[in-house]
N, C-alpha and C. Protein backbone atom coordinates (compact mmCIF):
# COMPACT_ATOMS: atom_id res chain seq x y z
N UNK A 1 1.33 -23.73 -1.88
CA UNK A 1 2.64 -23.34 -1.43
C UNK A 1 3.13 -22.13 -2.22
N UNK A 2 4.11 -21.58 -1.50
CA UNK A 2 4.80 -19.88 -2.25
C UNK A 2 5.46 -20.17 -2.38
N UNK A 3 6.25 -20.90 -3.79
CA UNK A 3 7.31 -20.97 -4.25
C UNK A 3 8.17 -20.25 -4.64
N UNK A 4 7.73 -18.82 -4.44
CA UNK A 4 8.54 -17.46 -5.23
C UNK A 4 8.95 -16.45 -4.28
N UNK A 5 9.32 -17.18 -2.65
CA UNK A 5 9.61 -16.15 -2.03
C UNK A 5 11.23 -16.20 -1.72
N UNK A 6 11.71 -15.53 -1.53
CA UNK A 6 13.44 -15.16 -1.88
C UNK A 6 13.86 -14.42 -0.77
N UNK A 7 12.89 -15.17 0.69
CA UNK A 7 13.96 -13.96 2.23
C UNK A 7 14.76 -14.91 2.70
N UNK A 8 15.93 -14.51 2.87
CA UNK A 8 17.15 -15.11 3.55
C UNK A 8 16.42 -16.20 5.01
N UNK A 9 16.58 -17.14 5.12
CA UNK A 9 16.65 -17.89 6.46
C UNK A 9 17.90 -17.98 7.22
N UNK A 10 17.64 -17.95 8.60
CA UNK A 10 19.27 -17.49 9.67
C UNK A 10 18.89 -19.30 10.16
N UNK A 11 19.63 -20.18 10.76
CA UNK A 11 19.43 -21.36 11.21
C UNK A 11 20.86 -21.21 11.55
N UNK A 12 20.64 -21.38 12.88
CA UNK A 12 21.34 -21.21 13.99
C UNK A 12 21.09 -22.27 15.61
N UNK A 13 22.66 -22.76 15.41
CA UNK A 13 22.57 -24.40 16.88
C UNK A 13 22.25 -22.98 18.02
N UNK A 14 21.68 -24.06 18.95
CA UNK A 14 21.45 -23.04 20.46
C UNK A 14 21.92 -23.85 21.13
N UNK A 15 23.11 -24.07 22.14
CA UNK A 15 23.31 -25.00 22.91
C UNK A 15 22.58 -24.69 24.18
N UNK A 16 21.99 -23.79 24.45
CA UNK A 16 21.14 -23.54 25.63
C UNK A 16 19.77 -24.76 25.64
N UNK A 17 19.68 -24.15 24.00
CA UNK A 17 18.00 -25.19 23.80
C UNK A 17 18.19 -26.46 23.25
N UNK A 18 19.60 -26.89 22.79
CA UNK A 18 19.73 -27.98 22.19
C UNK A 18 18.99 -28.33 21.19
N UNK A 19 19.24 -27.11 20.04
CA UNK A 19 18.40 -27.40 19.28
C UNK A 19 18.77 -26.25 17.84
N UNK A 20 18.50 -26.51 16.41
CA UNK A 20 18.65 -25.68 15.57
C UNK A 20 17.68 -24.48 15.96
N UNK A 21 17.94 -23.29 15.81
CA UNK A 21 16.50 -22.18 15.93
C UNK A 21 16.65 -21.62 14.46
N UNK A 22 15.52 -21.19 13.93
CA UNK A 22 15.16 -20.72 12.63
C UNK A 22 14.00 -19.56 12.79
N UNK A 23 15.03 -18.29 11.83
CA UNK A 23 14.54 -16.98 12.11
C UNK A 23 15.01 -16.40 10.84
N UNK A 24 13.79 -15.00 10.63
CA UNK A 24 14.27 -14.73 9.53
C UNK A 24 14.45 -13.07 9.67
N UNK A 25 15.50 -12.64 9.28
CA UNK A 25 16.39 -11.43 9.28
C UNK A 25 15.21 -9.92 9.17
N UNK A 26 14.46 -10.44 7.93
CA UNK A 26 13.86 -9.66 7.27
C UNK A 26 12.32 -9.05 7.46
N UNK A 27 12.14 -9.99 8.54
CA UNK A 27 10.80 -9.70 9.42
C UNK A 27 10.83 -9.23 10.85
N UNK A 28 10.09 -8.18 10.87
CA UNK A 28 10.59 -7.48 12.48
C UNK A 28 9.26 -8.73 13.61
N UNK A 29 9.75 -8.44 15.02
CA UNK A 29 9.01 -9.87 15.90
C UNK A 29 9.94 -10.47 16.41
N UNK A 30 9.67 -11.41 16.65
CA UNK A 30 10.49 -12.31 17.57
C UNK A 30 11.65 -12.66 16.57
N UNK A 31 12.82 -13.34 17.02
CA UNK A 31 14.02 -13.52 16.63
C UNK A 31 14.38 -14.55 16.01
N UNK A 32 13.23 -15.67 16.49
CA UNK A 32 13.27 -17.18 15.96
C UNK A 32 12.07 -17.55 15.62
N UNK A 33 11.81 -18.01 14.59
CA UNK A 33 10.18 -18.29 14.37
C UNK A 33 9.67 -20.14 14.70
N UNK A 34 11.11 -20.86 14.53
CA UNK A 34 10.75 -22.27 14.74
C UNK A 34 11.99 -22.89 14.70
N UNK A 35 12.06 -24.47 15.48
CA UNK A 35 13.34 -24.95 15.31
C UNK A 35 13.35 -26.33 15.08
N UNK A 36 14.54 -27.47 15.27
CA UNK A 36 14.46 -28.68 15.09
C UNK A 36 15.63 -28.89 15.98
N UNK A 37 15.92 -30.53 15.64
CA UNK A 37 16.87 -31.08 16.43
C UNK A 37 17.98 -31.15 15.71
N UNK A 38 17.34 -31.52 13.93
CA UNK A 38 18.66 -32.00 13.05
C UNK A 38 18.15 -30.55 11.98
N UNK A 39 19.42 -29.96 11.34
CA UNK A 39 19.41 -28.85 10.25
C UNK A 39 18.48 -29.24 9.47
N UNK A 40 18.13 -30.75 8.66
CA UNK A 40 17.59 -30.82 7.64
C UNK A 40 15.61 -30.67 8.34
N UNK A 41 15.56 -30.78 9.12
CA UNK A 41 14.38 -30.51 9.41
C UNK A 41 14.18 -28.94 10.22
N UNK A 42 14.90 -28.05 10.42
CA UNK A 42 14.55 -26.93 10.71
C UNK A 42 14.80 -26.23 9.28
N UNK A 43 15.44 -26.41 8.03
CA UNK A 43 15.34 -26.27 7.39
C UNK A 43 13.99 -26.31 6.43
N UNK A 44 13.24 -27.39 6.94
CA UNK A 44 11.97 -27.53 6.34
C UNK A 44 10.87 -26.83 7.13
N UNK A 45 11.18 -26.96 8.59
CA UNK A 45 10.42 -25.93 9.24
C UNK A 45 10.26 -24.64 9.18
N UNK A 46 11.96 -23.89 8.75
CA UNK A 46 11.90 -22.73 8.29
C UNK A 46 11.06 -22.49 6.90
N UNK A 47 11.24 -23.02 5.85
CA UNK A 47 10.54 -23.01 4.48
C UNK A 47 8.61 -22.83 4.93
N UNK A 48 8.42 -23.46 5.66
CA UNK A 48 7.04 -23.82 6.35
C UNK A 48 6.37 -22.24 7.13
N UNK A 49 7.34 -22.06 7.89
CA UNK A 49 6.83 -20.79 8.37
C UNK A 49 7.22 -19.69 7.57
N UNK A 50 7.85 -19.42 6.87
CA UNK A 50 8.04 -18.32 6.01
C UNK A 50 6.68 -18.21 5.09
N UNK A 51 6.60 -19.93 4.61
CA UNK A 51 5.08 -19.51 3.74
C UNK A 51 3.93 -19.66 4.68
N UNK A 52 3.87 -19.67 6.23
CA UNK A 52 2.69 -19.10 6.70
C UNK A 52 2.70 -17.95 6.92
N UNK A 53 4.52 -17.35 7.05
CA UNK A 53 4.44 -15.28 7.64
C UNK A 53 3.73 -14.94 6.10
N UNK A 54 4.00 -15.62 5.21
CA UNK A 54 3.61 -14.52 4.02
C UNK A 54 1.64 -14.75 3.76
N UNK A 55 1.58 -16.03 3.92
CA UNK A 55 0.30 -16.10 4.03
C UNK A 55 -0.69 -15.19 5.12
N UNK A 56 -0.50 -14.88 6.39
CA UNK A 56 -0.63 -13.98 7.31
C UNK A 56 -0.32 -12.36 6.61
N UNK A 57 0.64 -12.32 6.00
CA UNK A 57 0.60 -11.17 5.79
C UNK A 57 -0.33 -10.83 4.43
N UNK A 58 -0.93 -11.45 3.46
CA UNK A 58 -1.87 -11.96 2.26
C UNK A 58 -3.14 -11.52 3.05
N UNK A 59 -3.31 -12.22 4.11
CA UNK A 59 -4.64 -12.60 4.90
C UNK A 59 -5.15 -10.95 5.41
N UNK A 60 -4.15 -10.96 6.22
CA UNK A 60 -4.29 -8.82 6.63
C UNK A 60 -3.74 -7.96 5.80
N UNK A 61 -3.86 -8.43 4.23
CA UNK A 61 -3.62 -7.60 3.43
C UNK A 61 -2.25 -6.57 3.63
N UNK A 62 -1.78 -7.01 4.32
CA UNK A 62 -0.34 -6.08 4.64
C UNK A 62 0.53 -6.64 3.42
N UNK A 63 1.70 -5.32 3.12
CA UNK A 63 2.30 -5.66 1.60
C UNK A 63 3.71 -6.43 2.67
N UNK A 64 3.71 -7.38 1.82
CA UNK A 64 5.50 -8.32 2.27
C UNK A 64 6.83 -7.53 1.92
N UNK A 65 7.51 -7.34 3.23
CA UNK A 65 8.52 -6.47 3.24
C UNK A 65 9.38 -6.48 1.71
N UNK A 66 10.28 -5.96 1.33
CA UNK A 66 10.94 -6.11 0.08
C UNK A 66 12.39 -7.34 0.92
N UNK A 67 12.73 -8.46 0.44
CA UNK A 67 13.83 -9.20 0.67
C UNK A 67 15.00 -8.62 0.22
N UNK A 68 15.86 -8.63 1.35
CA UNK A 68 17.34 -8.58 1.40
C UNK A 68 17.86 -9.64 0.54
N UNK A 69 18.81 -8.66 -0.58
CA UNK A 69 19.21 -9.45 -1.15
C UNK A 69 20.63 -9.27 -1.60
N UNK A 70 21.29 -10.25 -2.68
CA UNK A 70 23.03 -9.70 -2.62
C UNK A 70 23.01 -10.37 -4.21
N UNK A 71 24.51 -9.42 -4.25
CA UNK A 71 25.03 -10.20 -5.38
C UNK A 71 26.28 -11.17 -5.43
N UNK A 72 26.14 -12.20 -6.12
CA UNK A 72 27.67 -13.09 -6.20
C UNK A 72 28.43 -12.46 -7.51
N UNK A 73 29.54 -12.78 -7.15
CA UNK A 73 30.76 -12.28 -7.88
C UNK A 73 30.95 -13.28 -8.61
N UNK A 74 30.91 -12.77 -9.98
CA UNK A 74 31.28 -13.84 -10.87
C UNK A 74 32.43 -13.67 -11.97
């Protein structure tokens, strides 16, 4: 597992699909990469496919985009 990757996940209800959809901002492609019924499992689905986009991108040697990132105000 890639425990050290830091790209934003979007998880978002679809009432069309009845269903959470999970997509990530920071990768160009399709809009949603995977979904669920309940948050806590598209949440895990998202975590899941993020470490297969990065594995895919490892595999074809392509470099992983740089992550969008922010700062909190403290």
């Amino acid at each position: 597992m890639m425990k050290n990757l830091k790209y934003p996940i979007l998880i978002q209800w679809s009432e069309e699909d009845n269903c959470f959809l999970v997509g990530f901002p920071d990768f160009p492609g399709q809009k949603w990469r995977s979904h669920d019924e309940t948050y806590g499992e598209a949440v895990q689905n998202g975590i899941e496919a993020l470490e297969s986009l990065a594995i895919a991108y490892e595999i074809t040697e392509e470099s992983l985009l740089k992550p969008t990132t922010c700062k909190a105000a403290r």
